[in-house]
PDB file of N, CA and C in Angstrom:
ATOM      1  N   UNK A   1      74.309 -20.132 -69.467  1.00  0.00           N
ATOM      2  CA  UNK A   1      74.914 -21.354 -69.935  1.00  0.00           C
ATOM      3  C   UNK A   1      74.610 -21.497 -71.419  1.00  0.00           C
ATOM      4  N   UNK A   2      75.867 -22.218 -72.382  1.00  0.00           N
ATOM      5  CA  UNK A   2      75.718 -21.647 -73.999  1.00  0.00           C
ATOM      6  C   UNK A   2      75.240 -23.148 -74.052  1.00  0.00           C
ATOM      7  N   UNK A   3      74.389 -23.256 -75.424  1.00  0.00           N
ATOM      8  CA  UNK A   3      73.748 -24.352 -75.471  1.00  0.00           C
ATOM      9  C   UNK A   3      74.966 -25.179 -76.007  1.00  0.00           C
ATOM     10  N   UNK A   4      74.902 -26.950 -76.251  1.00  0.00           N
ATOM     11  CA  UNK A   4      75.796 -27.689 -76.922  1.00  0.00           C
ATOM     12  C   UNK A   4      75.409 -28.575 -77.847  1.00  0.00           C
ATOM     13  N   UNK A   5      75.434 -27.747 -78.933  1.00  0.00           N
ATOM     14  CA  UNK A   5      74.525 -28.668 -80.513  1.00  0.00           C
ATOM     15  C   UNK A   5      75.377 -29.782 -81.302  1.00  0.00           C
ATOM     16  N   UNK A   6      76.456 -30.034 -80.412  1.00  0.00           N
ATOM     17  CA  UNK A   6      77.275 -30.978 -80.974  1.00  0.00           C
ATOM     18  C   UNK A   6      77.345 -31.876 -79.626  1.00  0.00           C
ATOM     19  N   UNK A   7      77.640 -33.394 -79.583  1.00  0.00           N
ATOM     20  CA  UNK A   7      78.087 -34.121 -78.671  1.00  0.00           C
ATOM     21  C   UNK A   7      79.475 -33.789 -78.339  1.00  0.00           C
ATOM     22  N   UNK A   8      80.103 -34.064 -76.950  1.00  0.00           N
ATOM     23  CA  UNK A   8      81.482 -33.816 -76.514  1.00  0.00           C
ATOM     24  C   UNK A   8      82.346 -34.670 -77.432  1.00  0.00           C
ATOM     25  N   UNK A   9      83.743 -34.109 -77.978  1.00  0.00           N
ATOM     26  CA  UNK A   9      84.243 -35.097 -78.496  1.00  0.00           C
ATOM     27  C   UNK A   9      84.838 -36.157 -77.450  1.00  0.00           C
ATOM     28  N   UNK A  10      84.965 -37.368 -78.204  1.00  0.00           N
ATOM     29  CA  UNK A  10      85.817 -38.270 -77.926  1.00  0.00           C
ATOM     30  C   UNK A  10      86.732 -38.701 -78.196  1.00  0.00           C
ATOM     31  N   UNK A  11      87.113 -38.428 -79.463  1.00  0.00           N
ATOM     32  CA  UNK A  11      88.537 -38.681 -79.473  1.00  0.00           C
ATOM     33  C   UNK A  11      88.517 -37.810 -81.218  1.00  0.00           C
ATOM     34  N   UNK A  12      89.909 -37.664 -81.146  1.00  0.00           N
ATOM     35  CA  UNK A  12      90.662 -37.032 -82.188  1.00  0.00           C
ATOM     36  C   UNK A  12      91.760 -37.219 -83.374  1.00  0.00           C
ATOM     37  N   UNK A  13      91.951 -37.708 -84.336  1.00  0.00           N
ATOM     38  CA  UNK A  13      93.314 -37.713 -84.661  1.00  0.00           C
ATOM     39  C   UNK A  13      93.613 -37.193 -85.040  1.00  0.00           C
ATOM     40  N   UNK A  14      95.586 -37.514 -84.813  1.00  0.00           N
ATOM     41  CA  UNK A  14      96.720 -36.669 -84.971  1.00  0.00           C
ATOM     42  C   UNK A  14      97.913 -37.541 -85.413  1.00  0.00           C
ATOM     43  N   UNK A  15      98.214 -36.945 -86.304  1.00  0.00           N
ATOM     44  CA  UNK A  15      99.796 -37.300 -87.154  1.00  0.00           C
ATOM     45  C   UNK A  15     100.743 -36.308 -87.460  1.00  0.00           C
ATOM     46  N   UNK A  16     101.457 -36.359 -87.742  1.00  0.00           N
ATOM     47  CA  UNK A  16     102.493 -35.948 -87.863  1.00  0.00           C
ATOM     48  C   UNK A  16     102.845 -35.638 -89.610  1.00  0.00           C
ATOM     49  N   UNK A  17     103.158 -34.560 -89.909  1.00  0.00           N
ATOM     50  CA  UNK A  17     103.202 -34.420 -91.650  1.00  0.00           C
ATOM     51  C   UNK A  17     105.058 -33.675 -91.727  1.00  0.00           C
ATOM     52  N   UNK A  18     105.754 -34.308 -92.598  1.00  0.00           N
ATOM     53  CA  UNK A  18     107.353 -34.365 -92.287  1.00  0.00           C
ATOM     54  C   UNK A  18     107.155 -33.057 -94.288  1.00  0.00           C
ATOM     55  N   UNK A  19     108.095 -32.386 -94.315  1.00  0.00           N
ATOM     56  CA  UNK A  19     108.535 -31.782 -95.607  1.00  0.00           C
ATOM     57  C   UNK A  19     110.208 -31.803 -95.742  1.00  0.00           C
ATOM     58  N   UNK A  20     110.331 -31.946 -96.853  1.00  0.00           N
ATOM     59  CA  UNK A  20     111.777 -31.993 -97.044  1.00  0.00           C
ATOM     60  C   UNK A  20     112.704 -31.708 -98.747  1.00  0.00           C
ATOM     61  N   UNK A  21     113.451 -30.909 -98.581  1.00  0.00           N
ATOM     62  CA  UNK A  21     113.647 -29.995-100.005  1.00  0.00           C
ATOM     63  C   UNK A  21     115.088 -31.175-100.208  1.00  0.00           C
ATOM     64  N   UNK A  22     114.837 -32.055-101.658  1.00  0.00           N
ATOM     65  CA  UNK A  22     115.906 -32.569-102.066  1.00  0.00           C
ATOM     66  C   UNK A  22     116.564 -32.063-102.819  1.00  0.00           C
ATOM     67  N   UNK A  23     117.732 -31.869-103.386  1.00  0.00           N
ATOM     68  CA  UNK A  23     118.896 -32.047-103.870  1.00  0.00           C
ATOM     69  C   UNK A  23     119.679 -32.843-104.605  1.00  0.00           C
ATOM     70  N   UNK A  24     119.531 -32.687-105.787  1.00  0.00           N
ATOM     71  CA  UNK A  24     120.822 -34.307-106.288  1.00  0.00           C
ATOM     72  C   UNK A  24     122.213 -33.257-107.338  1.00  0.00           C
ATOM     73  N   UNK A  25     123.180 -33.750-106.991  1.00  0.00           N
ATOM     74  CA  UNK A  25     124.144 -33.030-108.123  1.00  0.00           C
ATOM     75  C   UNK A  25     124.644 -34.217-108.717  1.00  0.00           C
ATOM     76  N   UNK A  26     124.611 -33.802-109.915  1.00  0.00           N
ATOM     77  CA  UNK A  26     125.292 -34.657-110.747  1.00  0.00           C
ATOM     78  C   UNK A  26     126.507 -34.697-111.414  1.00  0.00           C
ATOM     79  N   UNK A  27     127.041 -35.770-111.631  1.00  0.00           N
ATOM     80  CA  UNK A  27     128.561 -35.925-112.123  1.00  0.00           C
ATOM     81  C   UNK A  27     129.142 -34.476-113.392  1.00  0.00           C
ATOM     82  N   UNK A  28     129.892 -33.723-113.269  1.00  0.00           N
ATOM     83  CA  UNK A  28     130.308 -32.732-114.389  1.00  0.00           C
ATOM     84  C   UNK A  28     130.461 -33.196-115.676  1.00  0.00           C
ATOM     85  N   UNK A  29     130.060 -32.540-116.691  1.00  0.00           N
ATOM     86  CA  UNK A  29     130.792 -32.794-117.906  1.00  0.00           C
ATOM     87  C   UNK A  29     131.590 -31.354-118.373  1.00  0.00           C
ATOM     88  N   UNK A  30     132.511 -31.927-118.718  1.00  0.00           N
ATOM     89  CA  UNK A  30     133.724 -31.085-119.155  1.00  0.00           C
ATOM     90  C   UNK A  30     133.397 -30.610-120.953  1.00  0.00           C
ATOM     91  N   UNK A  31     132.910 -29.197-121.220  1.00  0.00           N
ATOM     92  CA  UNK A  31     132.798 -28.402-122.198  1.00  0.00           C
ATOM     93  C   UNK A  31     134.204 -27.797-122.749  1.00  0.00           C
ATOM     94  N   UNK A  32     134.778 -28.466-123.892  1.00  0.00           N
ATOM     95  CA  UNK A  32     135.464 -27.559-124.957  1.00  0.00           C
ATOM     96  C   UNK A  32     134.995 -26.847-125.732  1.00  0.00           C
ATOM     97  N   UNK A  33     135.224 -25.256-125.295  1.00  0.00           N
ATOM     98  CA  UNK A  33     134.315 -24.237-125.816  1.00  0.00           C
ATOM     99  C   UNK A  33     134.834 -24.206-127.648  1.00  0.00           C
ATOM    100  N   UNK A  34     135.801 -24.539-127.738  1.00  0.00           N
ATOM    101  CA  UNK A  34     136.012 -24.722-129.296  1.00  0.00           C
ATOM    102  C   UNK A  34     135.008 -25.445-130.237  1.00  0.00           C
ATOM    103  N   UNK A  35     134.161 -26.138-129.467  1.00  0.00           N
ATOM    104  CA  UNK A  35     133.773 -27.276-130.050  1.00  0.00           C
ATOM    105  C   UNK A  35     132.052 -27.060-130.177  1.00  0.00           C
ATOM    106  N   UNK A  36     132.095 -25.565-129.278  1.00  0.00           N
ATOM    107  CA  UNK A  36     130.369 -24.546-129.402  1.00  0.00           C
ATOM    108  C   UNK A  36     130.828 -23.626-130.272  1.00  0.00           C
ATOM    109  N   UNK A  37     130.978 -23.560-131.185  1.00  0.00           N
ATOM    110  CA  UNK A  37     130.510 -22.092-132.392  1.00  0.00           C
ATOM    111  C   UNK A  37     129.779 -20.522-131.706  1.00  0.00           C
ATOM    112  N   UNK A  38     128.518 -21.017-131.262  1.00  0.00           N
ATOM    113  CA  UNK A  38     127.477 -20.064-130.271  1.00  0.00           C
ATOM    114  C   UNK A  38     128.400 -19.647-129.172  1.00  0.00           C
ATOM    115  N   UNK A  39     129.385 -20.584-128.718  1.00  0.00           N
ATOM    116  CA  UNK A  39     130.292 -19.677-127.358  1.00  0.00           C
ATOM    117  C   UNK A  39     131.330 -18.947-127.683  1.00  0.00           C
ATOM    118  N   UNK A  40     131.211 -18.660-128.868  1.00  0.00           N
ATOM    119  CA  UNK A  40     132.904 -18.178-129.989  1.00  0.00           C
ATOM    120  C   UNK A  40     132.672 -16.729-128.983  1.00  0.00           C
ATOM    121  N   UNK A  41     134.290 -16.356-128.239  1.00  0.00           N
ATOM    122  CA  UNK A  41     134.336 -14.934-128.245  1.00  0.00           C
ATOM    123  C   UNK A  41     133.166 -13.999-127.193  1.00  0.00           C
ATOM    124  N   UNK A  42     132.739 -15.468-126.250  1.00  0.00           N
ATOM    125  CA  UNK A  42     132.091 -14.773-125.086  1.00  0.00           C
ATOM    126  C   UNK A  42     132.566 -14.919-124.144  1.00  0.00           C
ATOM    127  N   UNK A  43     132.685 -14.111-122.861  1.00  0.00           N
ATOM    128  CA  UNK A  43     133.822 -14.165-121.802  1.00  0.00           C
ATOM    129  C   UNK A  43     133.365 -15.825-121.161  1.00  0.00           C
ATOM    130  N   UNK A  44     133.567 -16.071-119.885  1.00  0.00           N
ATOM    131  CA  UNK A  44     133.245 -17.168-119.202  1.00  0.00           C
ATOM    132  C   UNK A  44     132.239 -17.444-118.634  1.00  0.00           C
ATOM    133  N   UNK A  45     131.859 -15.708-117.891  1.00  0.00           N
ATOM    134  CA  UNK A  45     130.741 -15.697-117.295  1.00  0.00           C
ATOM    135  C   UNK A  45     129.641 -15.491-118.471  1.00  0.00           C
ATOM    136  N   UNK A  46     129.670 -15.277-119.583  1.00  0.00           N
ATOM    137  CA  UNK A  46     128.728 -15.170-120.397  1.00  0.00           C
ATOM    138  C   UNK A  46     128.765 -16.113-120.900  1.00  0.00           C
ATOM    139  N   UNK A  47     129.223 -17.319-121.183  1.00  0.00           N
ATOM    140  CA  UNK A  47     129.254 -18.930-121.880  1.00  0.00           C
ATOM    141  C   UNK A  47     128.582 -19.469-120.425  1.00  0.00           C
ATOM    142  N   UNK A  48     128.818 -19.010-119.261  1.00  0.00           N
ATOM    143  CA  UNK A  48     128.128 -20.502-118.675  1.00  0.00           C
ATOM    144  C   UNK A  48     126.895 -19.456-118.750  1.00  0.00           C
ATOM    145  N   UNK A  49     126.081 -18.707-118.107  1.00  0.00           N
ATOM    146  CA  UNK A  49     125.229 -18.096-118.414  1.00  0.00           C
ATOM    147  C   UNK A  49     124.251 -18.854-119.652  1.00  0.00           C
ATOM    148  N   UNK A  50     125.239 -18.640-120.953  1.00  0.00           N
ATOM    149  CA  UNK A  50     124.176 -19.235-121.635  1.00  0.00           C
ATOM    150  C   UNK A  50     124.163 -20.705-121.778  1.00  0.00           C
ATOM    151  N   UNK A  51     125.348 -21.390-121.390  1.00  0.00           N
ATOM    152  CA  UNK A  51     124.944 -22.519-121.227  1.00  0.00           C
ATOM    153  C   UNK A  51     123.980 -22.971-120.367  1.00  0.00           C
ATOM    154  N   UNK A  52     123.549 -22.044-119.125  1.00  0.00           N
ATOM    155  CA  UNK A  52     122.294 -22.690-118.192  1.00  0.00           C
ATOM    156  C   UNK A  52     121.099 -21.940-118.803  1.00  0.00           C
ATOM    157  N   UNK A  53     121.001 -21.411-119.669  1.00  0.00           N
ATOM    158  CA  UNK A  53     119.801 -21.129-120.312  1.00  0.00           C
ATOM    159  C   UNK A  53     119.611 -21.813-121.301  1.00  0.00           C
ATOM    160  N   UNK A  54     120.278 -22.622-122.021  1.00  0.00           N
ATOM    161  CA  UNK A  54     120.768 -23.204-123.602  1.00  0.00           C
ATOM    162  C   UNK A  54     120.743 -24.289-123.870  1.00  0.00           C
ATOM    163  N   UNK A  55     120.928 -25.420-122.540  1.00  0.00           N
ATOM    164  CA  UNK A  55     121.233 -26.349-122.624  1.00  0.00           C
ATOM    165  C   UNK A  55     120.551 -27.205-123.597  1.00  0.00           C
ATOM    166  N   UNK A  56     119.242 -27.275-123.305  1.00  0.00           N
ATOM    167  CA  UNK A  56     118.215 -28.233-123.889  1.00  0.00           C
ATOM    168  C   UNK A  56     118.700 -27.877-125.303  1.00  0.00           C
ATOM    169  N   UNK A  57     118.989 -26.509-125.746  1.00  0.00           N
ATOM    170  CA  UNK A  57     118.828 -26.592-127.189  1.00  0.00           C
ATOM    171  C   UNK A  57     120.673 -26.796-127.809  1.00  0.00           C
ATOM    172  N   UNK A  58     121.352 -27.084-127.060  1.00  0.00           N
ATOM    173  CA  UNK A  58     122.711 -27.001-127.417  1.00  0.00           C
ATOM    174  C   UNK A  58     123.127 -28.680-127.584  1.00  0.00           C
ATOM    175  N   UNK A  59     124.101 -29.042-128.592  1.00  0.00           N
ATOM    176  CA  UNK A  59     124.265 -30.259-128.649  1.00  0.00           C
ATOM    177  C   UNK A  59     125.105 -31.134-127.639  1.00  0.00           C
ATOM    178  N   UNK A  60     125.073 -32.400-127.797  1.00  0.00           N
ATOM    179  CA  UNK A  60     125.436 -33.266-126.232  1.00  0.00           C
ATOM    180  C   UNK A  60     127.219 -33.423-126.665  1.00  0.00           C
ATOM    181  N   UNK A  61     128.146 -33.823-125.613  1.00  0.00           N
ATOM    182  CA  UNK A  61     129.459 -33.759-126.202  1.00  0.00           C
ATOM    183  C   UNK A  61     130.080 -35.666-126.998  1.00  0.00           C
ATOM    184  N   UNK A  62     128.831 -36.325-126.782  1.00  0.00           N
ATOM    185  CA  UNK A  62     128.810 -37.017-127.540  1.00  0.00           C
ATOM    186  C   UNK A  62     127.265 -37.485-128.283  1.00  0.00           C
ATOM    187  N   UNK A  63     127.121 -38.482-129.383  1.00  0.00           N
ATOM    188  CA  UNK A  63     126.376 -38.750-130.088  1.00  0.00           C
ATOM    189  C   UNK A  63     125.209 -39.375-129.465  1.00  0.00           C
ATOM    190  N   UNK A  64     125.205 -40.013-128.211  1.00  0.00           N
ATOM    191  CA  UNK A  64     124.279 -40.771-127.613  1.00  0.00           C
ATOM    192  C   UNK A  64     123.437 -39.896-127.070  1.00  0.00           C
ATOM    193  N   UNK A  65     123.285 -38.500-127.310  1.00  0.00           N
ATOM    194  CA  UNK A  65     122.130 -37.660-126.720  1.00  0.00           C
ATOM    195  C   UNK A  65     121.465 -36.769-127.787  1.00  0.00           C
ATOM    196  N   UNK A  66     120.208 -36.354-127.421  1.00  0.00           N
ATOM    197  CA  UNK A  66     119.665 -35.332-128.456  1.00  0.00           C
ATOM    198  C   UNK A  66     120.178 -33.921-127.875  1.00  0.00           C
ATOM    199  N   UNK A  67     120.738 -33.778-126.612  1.00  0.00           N
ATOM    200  CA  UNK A  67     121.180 -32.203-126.306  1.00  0.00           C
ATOM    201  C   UNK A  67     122.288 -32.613-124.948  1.00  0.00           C
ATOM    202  N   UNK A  68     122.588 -31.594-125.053  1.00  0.00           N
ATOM    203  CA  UNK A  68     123.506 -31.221-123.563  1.00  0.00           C
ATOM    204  C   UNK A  68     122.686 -31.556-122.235  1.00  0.00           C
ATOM    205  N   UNK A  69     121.735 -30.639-122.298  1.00  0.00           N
ATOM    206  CA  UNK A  69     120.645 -30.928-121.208  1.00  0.00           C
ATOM    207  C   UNK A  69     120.179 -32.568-121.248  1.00  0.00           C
ATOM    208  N   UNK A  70     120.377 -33.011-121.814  1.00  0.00           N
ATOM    209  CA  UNK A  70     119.882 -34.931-121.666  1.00  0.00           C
ATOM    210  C   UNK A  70     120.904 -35.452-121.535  1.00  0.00           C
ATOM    211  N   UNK A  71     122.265 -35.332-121.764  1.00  0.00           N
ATOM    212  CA  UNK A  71     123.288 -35.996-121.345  1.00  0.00           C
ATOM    213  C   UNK A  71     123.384 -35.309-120.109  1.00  0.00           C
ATOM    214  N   UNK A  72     123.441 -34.482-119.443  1.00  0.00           N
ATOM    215  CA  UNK A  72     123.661 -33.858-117.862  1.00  0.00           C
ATOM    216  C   UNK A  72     122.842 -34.976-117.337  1.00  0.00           C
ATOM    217  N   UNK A  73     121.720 -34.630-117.876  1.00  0.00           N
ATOM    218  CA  UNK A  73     119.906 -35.765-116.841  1.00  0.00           C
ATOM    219  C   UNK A  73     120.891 -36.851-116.951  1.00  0.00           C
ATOM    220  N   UNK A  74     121.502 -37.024-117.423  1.00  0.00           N
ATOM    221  CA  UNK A  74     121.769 -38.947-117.521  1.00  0.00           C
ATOM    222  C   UNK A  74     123.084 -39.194-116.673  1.00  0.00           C
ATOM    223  N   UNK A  75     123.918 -38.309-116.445  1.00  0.00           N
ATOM    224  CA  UNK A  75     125.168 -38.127-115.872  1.00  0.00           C
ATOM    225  C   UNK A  75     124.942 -39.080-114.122  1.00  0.00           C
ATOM    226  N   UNK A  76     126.333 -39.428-113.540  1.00  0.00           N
ATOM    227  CA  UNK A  76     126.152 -40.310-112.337  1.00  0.00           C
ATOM    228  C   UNK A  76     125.589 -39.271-111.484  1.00  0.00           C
ATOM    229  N   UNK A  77     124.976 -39.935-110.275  1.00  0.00           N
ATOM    230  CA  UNK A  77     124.926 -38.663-108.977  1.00  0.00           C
ATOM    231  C   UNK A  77     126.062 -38.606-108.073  1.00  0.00           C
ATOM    232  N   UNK A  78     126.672 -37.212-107.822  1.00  0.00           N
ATOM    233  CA  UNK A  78     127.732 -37.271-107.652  1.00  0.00           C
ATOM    234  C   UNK A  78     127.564 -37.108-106.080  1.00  0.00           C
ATOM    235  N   UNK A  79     126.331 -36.783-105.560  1.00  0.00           N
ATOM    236  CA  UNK A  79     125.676 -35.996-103.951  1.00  0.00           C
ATOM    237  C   UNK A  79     124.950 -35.675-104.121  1.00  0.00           C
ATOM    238  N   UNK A  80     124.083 -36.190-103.054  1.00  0.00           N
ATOM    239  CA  UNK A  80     122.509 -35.923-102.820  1.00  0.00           C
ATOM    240  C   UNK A  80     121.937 -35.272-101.370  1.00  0.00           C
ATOM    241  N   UNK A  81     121.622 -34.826-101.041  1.00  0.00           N
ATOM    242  CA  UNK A  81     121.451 -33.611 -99.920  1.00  0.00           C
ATOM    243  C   UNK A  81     119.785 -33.207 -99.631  1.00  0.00           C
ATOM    244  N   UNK A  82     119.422 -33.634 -98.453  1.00  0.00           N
ATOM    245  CA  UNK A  82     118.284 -33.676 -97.814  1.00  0.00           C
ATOM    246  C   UNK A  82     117.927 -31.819 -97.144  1.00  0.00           C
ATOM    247  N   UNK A  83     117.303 -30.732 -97.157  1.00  0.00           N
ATOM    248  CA  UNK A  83     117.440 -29.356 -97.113  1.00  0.00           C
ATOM    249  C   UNK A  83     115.956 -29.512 -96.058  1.00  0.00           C
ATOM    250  N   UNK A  84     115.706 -28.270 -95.556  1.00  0.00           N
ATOM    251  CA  UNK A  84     115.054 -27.413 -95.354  1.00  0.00           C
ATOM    252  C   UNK A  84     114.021 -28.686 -94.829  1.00  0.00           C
ATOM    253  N   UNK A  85     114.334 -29.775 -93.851  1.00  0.00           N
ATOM    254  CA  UNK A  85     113.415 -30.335 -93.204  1.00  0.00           C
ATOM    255  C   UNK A  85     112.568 -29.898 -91.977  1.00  0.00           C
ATOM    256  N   UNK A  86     111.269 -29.949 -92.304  1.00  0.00           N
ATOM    257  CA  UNK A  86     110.754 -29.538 -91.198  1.00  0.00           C
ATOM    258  C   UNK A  86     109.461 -30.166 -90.818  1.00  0.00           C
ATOM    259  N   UNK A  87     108.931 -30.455 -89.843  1.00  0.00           N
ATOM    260  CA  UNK A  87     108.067 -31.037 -89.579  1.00  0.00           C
ATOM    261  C   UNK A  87     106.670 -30.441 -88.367  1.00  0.00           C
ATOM    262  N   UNK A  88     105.509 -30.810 -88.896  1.00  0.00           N
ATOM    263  CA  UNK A  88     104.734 -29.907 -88.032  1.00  0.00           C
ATOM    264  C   UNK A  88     103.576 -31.357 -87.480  1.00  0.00           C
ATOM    265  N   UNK A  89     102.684 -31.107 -86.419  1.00  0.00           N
ATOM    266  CA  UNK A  89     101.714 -32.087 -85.791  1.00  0.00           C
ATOM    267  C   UNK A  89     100.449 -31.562 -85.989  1.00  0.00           C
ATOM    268  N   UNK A  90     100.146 -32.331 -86.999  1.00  0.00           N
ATOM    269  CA  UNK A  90      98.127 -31.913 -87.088  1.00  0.00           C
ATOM    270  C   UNK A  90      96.917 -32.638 -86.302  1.00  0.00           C
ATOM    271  N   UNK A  91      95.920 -32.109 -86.148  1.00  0.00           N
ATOM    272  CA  UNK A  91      95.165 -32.998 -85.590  1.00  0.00           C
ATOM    273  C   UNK A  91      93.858 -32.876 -86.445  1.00  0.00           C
ATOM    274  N   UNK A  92      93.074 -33.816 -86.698  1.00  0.00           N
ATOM    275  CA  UNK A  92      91.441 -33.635 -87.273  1.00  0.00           C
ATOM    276  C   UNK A  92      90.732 -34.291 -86.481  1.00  0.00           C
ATOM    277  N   UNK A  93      89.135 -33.931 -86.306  1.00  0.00           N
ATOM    278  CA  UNK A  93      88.528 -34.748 -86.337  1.00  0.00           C
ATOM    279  C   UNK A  93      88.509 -35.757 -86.871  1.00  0.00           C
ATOM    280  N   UNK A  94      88.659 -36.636 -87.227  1.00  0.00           N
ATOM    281  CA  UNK A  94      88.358 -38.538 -87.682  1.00  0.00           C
ATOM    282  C   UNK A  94      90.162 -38.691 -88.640  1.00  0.00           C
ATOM    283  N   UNK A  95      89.674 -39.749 -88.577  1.00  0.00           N
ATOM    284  CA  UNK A  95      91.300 -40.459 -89.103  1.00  0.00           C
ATOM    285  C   UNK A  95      90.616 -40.884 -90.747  1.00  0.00           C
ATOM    286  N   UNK A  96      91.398 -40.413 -91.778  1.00  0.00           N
ATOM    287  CA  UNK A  96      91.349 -40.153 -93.632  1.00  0.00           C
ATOM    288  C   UNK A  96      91.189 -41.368 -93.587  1.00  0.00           C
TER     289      UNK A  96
END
């Protein structure tokens, strides 16, 4: 018989811990490539390319922003989408 250096438990808690991958898209803004110099004479797939690398440093299509990338952040939400929910049940000794 193994010895018992702890008392039996009595009780335990358990909750429940939820994860969940959000999503927001935001309203488009419409780029006239005439109006980027830097996009002069690059195909399409190479203008958006660098536009998703560029943004922050590329200018906004109007005056009320310091870049492209801060007028997007500011744009409406156009859909928002809850992903990859999943949920698991823990238990500890004592309740946090």
């Amino acid at each position: 018989m193994s010895e018992q250096t702890e008392q039996s438990v009595k009780t335990i808690a358990v909750f429940v811990r939820e994860y969940y991958e959000t999503s927001i898209v935001r309203e488009p803004i419409e780029l006239n490539i005439g109006d980027y110099p830097e996009l002069d004479g690059m195909t399409q797939d190479e203008a958006i390319n660098y536009v998703e690398s560029n943004a922050w440093e590329m200018k906004a299509t109007t005056d009320d922003y310091e870049s492209l990338a801060d007028q997007l952040n500011d744009m409406g939400i156009r859909r928002d989408k809850i992903t990859n929910e999943t949920q698991e049940i823990n238990a500890v000794k004592e309740m946090f």
